[in-house]
Each structure stands twice: as C-alpha cells, then as structure tokens.
PDB file of N, CA and C in Angstrom:
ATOM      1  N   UNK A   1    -147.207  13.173 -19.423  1.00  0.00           N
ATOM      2  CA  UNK A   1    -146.170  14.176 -19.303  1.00  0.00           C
ATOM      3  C   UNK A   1    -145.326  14.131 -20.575  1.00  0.00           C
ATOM      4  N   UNK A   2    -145.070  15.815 -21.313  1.00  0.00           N
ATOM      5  CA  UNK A   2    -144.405  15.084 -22.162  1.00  0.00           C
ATOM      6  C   UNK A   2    -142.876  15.337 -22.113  1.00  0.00           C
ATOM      7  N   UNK A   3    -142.285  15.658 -23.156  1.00  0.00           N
ATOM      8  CA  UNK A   3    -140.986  15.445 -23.273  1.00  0.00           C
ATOM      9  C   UNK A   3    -140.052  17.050 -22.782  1.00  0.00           C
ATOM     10  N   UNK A   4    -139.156  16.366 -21.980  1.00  0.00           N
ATOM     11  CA  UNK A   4    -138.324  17.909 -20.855  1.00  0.00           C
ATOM     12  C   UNK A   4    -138.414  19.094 -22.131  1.00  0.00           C
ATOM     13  N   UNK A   5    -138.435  20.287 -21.740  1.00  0.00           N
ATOM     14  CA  UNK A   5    -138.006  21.298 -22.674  1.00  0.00           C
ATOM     15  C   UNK A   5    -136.639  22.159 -22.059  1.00  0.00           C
ATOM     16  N   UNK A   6    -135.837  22.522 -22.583  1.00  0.00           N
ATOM     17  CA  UNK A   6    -134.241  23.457 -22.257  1.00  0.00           C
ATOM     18  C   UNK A   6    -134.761  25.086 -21.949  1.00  0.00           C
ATOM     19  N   UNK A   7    -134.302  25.277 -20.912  1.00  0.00           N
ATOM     20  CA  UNK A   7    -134.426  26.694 -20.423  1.00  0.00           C
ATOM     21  C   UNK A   7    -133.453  27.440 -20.721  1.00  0.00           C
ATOM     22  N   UNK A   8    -132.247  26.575 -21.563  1.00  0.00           N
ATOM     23  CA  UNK A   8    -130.920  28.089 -21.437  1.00  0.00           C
ATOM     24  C   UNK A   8    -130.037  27.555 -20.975  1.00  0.00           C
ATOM     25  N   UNK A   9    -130.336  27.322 -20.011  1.00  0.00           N
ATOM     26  CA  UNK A   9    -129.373  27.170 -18.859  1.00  0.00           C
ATOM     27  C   UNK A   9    -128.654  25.770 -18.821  1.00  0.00           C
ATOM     28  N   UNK A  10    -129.670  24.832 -18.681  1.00  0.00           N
ATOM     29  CA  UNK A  10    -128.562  23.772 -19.040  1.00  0.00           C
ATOM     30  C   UNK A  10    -128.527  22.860 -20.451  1.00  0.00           C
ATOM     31  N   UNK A  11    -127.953  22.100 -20.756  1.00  0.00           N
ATOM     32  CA  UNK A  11    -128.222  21.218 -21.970  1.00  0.00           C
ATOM     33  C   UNK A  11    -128.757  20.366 -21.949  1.00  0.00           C
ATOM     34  N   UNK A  12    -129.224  20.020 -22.218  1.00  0.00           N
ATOM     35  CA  UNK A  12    -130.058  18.816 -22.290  1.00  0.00           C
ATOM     36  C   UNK A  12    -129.671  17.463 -23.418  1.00  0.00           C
ATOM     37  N   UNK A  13    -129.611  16.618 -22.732  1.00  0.00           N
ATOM     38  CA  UNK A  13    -128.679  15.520 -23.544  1.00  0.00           C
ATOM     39  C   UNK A  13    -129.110  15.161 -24.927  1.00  0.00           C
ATOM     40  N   UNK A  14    -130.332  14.947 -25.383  1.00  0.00           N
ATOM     41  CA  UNK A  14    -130.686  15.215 -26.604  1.00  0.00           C
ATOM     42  C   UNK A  14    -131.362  15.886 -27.776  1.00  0.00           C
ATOM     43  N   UNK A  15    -130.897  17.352 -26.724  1.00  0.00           N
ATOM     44  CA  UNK A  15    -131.398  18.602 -28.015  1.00  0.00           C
ATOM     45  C   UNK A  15    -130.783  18.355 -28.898  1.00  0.00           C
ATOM     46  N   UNK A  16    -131.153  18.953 -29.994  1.00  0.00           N
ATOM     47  CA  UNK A  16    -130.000  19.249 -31.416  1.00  0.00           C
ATOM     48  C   UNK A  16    -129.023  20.041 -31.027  1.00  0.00           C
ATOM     49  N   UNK A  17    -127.993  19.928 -31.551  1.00  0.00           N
ATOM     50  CA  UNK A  17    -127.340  21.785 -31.518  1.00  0.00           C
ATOM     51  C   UNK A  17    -126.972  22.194 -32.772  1.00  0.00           C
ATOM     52  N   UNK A  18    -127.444  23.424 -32.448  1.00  0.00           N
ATOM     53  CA  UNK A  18    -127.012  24.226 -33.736  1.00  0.00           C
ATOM     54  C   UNK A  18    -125.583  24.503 -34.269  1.00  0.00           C
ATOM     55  N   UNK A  19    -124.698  24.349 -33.073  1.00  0.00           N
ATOM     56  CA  UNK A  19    -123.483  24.695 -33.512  1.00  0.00           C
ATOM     57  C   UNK A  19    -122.916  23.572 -34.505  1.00  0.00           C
ATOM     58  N   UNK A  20    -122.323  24.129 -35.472  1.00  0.00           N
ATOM     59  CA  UNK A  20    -121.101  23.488 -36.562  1.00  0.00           C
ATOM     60  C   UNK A  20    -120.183  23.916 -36.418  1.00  0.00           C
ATOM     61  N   UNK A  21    -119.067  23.607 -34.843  1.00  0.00           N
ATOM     62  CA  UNK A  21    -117.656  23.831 -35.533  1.00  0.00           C
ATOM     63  C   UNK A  21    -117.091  24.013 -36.819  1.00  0.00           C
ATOM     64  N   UNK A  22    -115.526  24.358 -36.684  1.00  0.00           N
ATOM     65  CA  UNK A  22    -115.114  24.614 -37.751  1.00  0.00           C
ATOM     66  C   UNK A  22    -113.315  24.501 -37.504  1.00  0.00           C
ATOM     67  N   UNK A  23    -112.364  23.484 -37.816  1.00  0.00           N
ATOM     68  CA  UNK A  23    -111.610  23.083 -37.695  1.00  0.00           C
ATOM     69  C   UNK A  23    -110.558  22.553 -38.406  1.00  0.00           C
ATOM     70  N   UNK A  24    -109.521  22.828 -38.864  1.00  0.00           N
ATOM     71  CA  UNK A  24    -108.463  22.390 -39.999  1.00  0.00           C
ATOM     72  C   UNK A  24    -106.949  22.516 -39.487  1.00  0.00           C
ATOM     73  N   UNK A  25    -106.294  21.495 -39.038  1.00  0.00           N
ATOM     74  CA  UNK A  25    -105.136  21.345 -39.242  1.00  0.00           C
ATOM     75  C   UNK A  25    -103.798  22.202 -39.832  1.00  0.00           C
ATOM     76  N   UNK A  26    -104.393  21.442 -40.870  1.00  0.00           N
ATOM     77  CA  UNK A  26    -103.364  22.193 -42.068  1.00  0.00           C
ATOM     78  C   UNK A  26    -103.538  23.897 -42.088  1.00  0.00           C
ATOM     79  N   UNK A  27    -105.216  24.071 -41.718  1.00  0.00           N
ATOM     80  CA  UNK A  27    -105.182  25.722 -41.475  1.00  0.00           C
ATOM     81  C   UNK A  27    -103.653  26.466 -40.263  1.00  0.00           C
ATOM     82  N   UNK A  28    -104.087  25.845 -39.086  1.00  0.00           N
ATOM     83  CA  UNK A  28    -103.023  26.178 -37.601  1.00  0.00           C
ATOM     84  C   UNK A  28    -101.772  25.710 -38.207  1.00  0.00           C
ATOM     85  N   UNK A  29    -100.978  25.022 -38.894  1.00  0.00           N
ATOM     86  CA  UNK A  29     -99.725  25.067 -39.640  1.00  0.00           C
ATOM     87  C   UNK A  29     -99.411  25.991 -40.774  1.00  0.00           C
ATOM     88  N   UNK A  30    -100.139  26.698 -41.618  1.00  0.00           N
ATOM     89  CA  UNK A  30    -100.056  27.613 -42.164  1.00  0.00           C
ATOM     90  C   UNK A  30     -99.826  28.817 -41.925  1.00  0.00           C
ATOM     91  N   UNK A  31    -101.086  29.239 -40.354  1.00  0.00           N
ATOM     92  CA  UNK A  31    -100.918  30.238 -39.482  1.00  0.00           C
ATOM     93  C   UNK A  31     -99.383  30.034 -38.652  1.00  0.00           C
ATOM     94  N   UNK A  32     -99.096  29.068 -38.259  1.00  0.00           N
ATOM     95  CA  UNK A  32     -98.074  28.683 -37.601  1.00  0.00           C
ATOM     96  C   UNK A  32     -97.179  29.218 -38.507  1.00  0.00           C
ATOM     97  N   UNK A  33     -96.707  28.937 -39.605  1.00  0.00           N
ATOM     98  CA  UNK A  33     -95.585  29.429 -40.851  1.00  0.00           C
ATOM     99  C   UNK A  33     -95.745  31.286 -40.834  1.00  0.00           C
ATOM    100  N   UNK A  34     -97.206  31.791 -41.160  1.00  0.00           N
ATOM    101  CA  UNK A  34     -97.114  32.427 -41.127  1.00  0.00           C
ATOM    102  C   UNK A  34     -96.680  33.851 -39.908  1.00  0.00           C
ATOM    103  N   UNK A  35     -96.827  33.131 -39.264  1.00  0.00           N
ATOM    104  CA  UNK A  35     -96.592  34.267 -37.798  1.00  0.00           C
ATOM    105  C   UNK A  35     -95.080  34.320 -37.941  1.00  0.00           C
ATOM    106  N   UNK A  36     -94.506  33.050 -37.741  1.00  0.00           N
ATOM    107  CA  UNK A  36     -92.664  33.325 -38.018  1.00  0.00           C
ATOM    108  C   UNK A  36     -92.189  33.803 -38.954  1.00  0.00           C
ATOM    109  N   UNK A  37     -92.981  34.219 -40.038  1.00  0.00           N
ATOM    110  CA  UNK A  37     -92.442  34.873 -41.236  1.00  0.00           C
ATOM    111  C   UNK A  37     -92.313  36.020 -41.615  1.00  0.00           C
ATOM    112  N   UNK A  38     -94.129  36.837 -40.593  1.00  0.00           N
ATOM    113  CA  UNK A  38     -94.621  37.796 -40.421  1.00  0.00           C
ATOM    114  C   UNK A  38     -94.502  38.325 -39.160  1.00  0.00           C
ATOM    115  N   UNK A  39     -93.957  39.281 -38.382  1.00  0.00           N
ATOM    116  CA  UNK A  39     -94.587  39.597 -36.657  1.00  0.00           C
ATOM    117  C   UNK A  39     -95.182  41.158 -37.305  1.00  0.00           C
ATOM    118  N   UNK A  40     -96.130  41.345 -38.386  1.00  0.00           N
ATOM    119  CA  UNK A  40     -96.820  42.353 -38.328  1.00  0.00           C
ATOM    120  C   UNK A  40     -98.225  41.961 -37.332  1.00  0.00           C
ATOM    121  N   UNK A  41     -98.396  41.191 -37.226  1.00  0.00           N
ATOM    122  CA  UNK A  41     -99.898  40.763 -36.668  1.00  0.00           C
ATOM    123  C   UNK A  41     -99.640  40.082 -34.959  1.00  0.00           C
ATOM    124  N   UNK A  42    -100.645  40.605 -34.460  1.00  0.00           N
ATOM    125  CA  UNK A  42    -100.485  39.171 -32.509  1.00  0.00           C
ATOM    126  C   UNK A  42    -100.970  37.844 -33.677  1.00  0.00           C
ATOM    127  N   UNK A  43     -99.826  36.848 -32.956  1.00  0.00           N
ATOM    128  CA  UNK A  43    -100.989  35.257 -33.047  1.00  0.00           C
ATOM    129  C   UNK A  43    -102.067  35.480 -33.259  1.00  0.00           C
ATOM    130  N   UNK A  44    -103.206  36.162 -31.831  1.00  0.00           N
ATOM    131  CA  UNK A  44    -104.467  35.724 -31.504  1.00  0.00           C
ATOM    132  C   UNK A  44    -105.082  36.343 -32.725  1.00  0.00           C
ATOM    133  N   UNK A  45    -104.458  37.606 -33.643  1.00  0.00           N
ATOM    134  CA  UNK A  45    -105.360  38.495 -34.525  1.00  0.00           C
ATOM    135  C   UNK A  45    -105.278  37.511 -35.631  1.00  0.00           C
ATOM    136  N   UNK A  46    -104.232  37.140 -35.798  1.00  0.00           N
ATOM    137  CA  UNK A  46    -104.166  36.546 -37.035  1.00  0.00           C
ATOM    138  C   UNK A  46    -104.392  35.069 -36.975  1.00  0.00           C
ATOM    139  N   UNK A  47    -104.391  34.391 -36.135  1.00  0.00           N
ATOM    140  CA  UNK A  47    -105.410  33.336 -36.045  1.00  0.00           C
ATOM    141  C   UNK A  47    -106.893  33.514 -36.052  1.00  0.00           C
ATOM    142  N   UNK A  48    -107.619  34.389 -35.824  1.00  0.00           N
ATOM    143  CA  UNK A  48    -108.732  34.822 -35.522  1.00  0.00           C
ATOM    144  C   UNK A  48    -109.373  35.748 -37.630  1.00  0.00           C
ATOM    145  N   UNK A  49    -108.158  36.005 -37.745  1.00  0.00           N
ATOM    146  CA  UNK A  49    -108.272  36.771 -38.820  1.00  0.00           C
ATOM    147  C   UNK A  49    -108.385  35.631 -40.123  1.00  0.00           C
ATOM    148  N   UNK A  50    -108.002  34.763 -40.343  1.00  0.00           N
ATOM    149  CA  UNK A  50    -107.398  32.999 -41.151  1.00  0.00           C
ATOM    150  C   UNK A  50    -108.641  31.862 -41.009  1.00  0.00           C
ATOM    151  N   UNK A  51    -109.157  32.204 -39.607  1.00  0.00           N
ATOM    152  CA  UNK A  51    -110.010  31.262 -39.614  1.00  0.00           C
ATOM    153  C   UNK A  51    -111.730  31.703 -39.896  1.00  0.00           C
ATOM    154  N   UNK A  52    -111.677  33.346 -39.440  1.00  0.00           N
ATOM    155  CA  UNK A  52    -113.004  33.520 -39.836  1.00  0.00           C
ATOM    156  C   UNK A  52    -112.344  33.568 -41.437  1.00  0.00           C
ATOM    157  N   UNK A  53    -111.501  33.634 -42.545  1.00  0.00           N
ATOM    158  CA  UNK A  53    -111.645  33.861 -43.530  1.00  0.00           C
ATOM    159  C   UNK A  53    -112.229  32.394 -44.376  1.00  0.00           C
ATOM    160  N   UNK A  54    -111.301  31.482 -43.838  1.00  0.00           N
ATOM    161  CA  UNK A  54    -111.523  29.917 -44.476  1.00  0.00           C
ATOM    162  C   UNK A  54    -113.124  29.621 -43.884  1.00  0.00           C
ATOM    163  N   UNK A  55    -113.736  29.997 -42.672  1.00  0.00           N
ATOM    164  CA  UNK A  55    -115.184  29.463 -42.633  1.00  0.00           C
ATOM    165  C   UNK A  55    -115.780  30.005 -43.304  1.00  0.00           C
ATOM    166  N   UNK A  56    -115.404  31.039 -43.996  1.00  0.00           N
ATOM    167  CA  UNK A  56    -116.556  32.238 -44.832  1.00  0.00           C
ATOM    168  C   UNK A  56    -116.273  31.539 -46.328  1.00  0.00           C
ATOM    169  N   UNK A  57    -115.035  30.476 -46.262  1.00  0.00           N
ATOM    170  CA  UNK A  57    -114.963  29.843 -48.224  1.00  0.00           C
ATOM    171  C   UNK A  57    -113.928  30.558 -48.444  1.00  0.00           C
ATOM    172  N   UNK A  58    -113.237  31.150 -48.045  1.00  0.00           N
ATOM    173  CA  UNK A  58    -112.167  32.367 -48.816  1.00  0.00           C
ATOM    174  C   UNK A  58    -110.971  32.405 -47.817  1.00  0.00           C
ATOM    175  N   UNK A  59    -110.447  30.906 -47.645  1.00  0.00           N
ATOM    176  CA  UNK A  59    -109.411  31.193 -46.828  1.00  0.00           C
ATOM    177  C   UNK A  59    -108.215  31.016 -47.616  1.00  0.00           C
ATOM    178  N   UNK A  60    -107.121  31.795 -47.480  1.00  0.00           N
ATOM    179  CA  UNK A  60    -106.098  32.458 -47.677  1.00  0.00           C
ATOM    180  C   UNK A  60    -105.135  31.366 -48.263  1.00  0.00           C
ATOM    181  N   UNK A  61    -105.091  30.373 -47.600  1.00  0.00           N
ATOM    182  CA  UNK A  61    -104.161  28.852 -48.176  1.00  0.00           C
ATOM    183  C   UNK A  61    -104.477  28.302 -49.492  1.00  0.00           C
ATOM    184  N   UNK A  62    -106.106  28.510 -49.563  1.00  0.00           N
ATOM    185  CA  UNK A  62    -106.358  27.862 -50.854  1.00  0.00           C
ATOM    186  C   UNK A  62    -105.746  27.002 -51.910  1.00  0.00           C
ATOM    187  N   UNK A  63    -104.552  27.944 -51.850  1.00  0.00           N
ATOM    188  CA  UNK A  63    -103.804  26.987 -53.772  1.00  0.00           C
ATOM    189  C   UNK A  63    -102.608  26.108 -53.223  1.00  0.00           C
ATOM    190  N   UNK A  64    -102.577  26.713 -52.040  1.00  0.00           N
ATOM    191  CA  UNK A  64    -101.380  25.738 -51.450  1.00  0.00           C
ATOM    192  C   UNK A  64    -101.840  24.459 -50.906  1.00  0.00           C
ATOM    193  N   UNK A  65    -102.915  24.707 -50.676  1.00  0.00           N
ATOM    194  CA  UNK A  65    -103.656  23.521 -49.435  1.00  0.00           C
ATOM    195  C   UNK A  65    -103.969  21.937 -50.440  1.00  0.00           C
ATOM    196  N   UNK A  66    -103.238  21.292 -49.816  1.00  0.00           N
ATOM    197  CA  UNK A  66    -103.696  19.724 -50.596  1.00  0.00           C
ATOM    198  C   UNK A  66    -104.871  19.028 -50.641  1.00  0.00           C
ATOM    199  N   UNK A  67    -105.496  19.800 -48.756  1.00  0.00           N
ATOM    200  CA  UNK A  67    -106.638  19.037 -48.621  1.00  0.00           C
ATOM    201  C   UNK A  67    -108.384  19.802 -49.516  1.00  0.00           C
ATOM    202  N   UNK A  68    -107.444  21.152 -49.962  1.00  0.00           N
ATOM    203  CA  UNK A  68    -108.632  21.590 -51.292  1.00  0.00           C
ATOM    204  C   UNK A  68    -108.246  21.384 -52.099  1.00  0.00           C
ATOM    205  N   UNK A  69    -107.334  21.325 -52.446  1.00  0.00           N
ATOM    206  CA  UNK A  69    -106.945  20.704 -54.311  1.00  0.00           C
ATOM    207  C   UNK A  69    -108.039  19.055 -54.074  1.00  0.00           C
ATOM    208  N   UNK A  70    -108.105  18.070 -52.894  1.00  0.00           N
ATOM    209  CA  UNK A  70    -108.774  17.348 -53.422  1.00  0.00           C
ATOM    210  C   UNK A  70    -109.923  17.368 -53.071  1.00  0.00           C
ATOM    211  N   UNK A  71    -110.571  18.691 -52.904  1.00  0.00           N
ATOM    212  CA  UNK A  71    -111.748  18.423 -52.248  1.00  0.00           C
ATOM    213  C   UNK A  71    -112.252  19.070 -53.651  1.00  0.00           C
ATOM    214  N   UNK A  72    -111.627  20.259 -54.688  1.00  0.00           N
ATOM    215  CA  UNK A  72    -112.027  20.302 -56.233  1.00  0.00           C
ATOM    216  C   UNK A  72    -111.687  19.361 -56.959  1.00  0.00           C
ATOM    217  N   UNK A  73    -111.343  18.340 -56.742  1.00  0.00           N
ATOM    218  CA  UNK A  73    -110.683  17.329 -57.786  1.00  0.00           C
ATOM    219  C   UNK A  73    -112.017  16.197 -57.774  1.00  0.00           C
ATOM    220  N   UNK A  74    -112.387  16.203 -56.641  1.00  0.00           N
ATOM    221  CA  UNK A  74    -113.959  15.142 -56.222  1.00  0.00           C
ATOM    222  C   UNK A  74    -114.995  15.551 -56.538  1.00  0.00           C
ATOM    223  N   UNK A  75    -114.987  16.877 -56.932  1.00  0.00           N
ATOM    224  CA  UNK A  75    -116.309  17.561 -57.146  1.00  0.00           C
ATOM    225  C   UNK A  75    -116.112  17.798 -58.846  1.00  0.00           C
ATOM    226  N   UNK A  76    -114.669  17.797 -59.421  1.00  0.00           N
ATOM    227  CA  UNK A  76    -114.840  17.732 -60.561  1.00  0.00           C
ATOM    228  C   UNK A  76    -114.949  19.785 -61.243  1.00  0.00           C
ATOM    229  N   UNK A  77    -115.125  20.178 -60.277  1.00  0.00           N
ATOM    230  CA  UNK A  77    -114.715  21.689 -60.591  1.00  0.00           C
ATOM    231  C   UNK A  77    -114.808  22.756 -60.157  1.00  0.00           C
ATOM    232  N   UNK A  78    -114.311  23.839 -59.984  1.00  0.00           N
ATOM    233  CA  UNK A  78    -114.311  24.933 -58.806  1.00  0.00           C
ATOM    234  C   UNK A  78    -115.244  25.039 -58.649  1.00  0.00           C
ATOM    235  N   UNK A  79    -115.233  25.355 -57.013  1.00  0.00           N
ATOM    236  CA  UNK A  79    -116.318  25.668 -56.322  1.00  0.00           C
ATOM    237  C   UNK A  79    -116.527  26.939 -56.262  1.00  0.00           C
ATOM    238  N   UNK A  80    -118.067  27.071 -56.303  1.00  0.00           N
ATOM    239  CA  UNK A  80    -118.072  28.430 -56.518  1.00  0.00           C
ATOM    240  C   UNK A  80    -119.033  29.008 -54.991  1.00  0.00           C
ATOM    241  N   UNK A  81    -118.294  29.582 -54.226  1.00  0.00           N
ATOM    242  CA  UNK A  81    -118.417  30.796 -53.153  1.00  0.00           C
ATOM    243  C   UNK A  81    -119.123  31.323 -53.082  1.00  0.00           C
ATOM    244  N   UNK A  82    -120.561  31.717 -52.701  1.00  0.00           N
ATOM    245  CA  UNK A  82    -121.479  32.855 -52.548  1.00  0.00           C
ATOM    246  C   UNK A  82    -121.152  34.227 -51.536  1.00  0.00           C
ATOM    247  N   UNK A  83    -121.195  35.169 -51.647  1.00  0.00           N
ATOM    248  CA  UNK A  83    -120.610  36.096 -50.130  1.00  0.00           C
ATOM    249  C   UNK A  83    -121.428  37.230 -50.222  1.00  0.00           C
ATOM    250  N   UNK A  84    -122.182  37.404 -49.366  1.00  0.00           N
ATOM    251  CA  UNK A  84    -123.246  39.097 -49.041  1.00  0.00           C
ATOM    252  C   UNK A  84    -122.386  39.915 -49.179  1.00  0.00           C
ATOM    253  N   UNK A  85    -122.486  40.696 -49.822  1.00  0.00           N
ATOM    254  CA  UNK A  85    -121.724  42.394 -50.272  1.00  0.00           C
ATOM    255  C   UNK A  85    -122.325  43.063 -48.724  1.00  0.00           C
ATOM    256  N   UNK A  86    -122.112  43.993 -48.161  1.00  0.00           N
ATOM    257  CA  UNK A  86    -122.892  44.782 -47.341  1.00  0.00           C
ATOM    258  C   UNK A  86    -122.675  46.366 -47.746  1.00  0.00           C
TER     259      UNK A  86
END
C-alpha cells in the first residue's frame, strides 16, 4: 500500500504547502500611522492596498523602513524588482 494521497478536503500532515505567507510588522505600524493621518481610505482598503503592494517588491515604506535599508546593505546593492506590465 502506498503512501495516503489529499483529496482537497482535508490536509494531510505531511504534504508540502504551497502557501508563503507574507508578514511585516513594521508594515501594520506604518499602515497604522497612516490611517490617522489619512481617513481618505477604510483600514480594510488600505491595509489590503500596502500589503499587496510590499508582496509585489514595491511597498510604499521603502526609504523609511530600517528593516530594508538592511536588507540592501547585506546584499551590497539595490535590489532590483521584476513586475509584468499587463
């Protein structure tokens, strides 16, 4: 017999998963600053709007953010972004 296969439905304790969260701190304190500064936007849009931007490489904090100043400082030089035109 060989090894269980996943129907969907439930998980199975040692599939892979495909998912890669995506999570930053310092992102939700930025958004946080920004909502009290701004009420053009809901929270939910503009949280939603901040975070798909930073998973896509192009989030909005960039020059402010400490934890990318050292994440170019380790690599030794800007990173460079790829992005599909559509």
């Amino acid at each position: 017999m060989g090894r269980p296969v996943g129907n969907g439905l439930i998980e199975l304790v040692d599939e892979k998963s495909s998912d890669h969260g995506f999570f930053c701190m310092k992102l939700v304190g930025y958004i946080g600053e920004e909502s009290k500064e701004q009420l053009t936007l809901d929270y939910q849009d503009l949280w939603e709007l901040r975070f798909s931007e930073a998973k896509a490489g192009r989030c909005a904090y960039r020059d402010a953010c400490p934890i990318h100043a050292r994440a170019v400082a380790k690599r030794g030089k800007q990173p460079v972004q790829l992005t599909l035109n559509f």
